[in-house]
Every structure is written in C-alpha cells, then in structure tokens.
Protein backbone atom coordinates (compact mmCIF):
# COMPACT_ATOMS: atom_id res chain seq x y z
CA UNK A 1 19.61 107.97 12.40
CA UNK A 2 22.55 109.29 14.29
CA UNK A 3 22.64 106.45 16.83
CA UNK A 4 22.81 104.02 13.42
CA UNK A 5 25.68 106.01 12.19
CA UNK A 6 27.34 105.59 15.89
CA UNK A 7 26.88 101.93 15.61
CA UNK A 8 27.96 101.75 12.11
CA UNK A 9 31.68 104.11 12.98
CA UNK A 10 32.36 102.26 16.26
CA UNK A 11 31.85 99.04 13.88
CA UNK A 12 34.37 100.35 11.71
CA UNK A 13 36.89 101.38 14.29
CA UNK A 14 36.40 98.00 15.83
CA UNK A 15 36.92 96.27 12.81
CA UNK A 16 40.57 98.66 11.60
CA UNK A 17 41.42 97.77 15.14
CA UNK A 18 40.95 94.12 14.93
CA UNK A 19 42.85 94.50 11.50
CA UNK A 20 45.52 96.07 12.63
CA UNK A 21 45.87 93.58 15.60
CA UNK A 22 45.64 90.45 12.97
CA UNK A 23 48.83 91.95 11.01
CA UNK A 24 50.59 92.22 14.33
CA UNK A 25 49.63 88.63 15.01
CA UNK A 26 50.80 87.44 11.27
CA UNK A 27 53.96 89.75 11.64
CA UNK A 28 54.78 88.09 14.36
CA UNK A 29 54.10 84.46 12.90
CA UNK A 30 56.35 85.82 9.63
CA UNK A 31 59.13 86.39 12.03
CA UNK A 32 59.27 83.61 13.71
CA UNK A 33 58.62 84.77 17.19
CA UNK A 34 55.39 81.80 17.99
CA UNK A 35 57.89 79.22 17.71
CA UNK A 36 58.62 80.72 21.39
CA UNK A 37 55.71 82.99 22.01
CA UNK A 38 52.01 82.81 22.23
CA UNK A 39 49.09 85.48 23.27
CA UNK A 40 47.76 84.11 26.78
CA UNK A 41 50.30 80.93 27.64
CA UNK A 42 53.99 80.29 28.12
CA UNK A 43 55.61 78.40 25.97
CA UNK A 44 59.80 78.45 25.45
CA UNK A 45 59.25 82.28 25.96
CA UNK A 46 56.95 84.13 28.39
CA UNK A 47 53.10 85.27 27.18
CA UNK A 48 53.10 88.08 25.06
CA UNK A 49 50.18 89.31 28.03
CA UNK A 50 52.94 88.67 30.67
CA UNK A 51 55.34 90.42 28.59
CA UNK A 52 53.07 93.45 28.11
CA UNK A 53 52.02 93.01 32.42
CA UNK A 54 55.62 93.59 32.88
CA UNK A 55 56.56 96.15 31.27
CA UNK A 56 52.56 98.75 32.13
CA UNK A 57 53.41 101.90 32.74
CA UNK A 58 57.12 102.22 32.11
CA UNK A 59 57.91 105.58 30.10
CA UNK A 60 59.97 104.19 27.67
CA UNK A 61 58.76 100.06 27.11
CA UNK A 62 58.33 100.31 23.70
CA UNK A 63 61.87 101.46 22.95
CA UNK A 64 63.02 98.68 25.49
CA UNK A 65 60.97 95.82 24.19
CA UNK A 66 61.88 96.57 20.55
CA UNK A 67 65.49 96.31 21.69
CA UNK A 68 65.37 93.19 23.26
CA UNK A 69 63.12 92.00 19.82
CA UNK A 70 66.01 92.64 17.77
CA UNK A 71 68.76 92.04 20.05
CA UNK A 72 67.70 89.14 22.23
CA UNK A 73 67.61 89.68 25.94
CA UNK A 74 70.72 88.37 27.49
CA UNK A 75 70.84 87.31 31.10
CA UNK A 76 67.73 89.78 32.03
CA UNK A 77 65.37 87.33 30.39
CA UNK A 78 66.62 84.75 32.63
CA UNK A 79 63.82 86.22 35.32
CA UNK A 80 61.46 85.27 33.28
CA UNK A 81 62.70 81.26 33.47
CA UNK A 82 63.27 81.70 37.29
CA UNK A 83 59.32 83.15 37.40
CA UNK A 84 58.46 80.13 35.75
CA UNK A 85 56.86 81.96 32.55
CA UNK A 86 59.56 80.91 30.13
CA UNK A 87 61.42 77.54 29.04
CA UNK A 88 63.86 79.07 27.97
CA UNK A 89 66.48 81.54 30.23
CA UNK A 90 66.76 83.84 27.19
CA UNK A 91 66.06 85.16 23.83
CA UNK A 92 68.43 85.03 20.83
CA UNK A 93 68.90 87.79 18.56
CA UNK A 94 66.60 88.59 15.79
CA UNK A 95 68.87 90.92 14.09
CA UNK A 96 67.28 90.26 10.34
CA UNK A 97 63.91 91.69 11.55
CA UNK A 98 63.59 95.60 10.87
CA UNK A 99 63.55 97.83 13.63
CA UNK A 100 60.55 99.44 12.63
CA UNK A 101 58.88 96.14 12.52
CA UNK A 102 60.48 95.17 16.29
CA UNK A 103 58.66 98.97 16.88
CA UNK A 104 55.38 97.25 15.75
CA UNK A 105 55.47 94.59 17.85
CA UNK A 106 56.19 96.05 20.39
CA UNK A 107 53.48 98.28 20.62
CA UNK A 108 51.12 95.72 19.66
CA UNK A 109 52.59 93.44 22.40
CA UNK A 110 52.45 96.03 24.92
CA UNK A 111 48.72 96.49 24.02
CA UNK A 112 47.68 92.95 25.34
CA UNK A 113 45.32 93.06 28.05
C-alpha cells in the first residue's frame, strides 16, 4: 500500500511539474519570445537549452537572464551569432513584459536540461 501511494505522489509531483513547465512554455509563446526562440534548436535566437548551458552554475543567472528578457541584450548577445547559435547578433527589448514574468522565464529557461 505504501509503495502505491509512492507511485501515486511522485505521479502527482511529475504531473504539477510538467504543469508548471507547460505555462512557462505558453508564457513564453504569449510573449512573443518563439518567434526567435525554441527548446532544443536555434532559430533567430539561440536554444533556450544553450541559453540555460551558458549560463549553469553562475550565482546570480536568473537575475541576469531576466534582465536581458526585458531589456534585450545589446552587443553581448552578439557571441551568440559569432558561436553560430543565433541569426540574429542581438535581442530587442521586451520592455511591456513584467519583470516578474521575465523572473519566470528565466528560471524555467535556466531549468532546461
């Protein structure tokens, strides 16, 4: 009985995970970033995977990637053209989306394996 109720909670964590990761994806379609962006390939803009590759282990990514969400990268996401993981050598502004939305997507980003 215990080992069904095991089964049964991971199931439910598995599933709230897989929920939560779905209105990350659909956040992310609402603001516009696919038109650039996509889980696993390149497109104008670098892998969301790549993205979160890049920035592993770094104290304060979230903060950082957030920041660049809402205020476009500048010349630093030029790299990511030069790398040949982007089309594009940087990302506009997205100044209408709400920081604690960039904050989201961030940490949903960075959780990409």
């Amino acid at each position: 009985m215990k080992a069904v109720l095991g089964i049964a909670a991971a199931a439910a964590l598995l599933a709230a995970g897989q929920a939560a990761a779905d209105d990350q994806l659909a956040l992310s379609q609402k603001s516009g970033c696919v038109a650039c962006h996509q889980v696993g390939v390149k497109g104008l803009g670098p892998a969301y995977k790549d993205v979160a590759k890049k920035y592993a282990g770094q104290k304060d990514a979230e903060a950082k990637l957030a920041g660049h969400i809402i205020k476009g990268t500048g010349p630093v996401g030029l790299g990511w053209m030069k790398e040949g993981k982007a089309s594009m050598a940087f990302m506009p502004p997205n100044a209408a989306l709400k920081p604690e939305d960039a904050a989201k997507l961030a940490k949903w980003i960075l959780g990409l394996k």
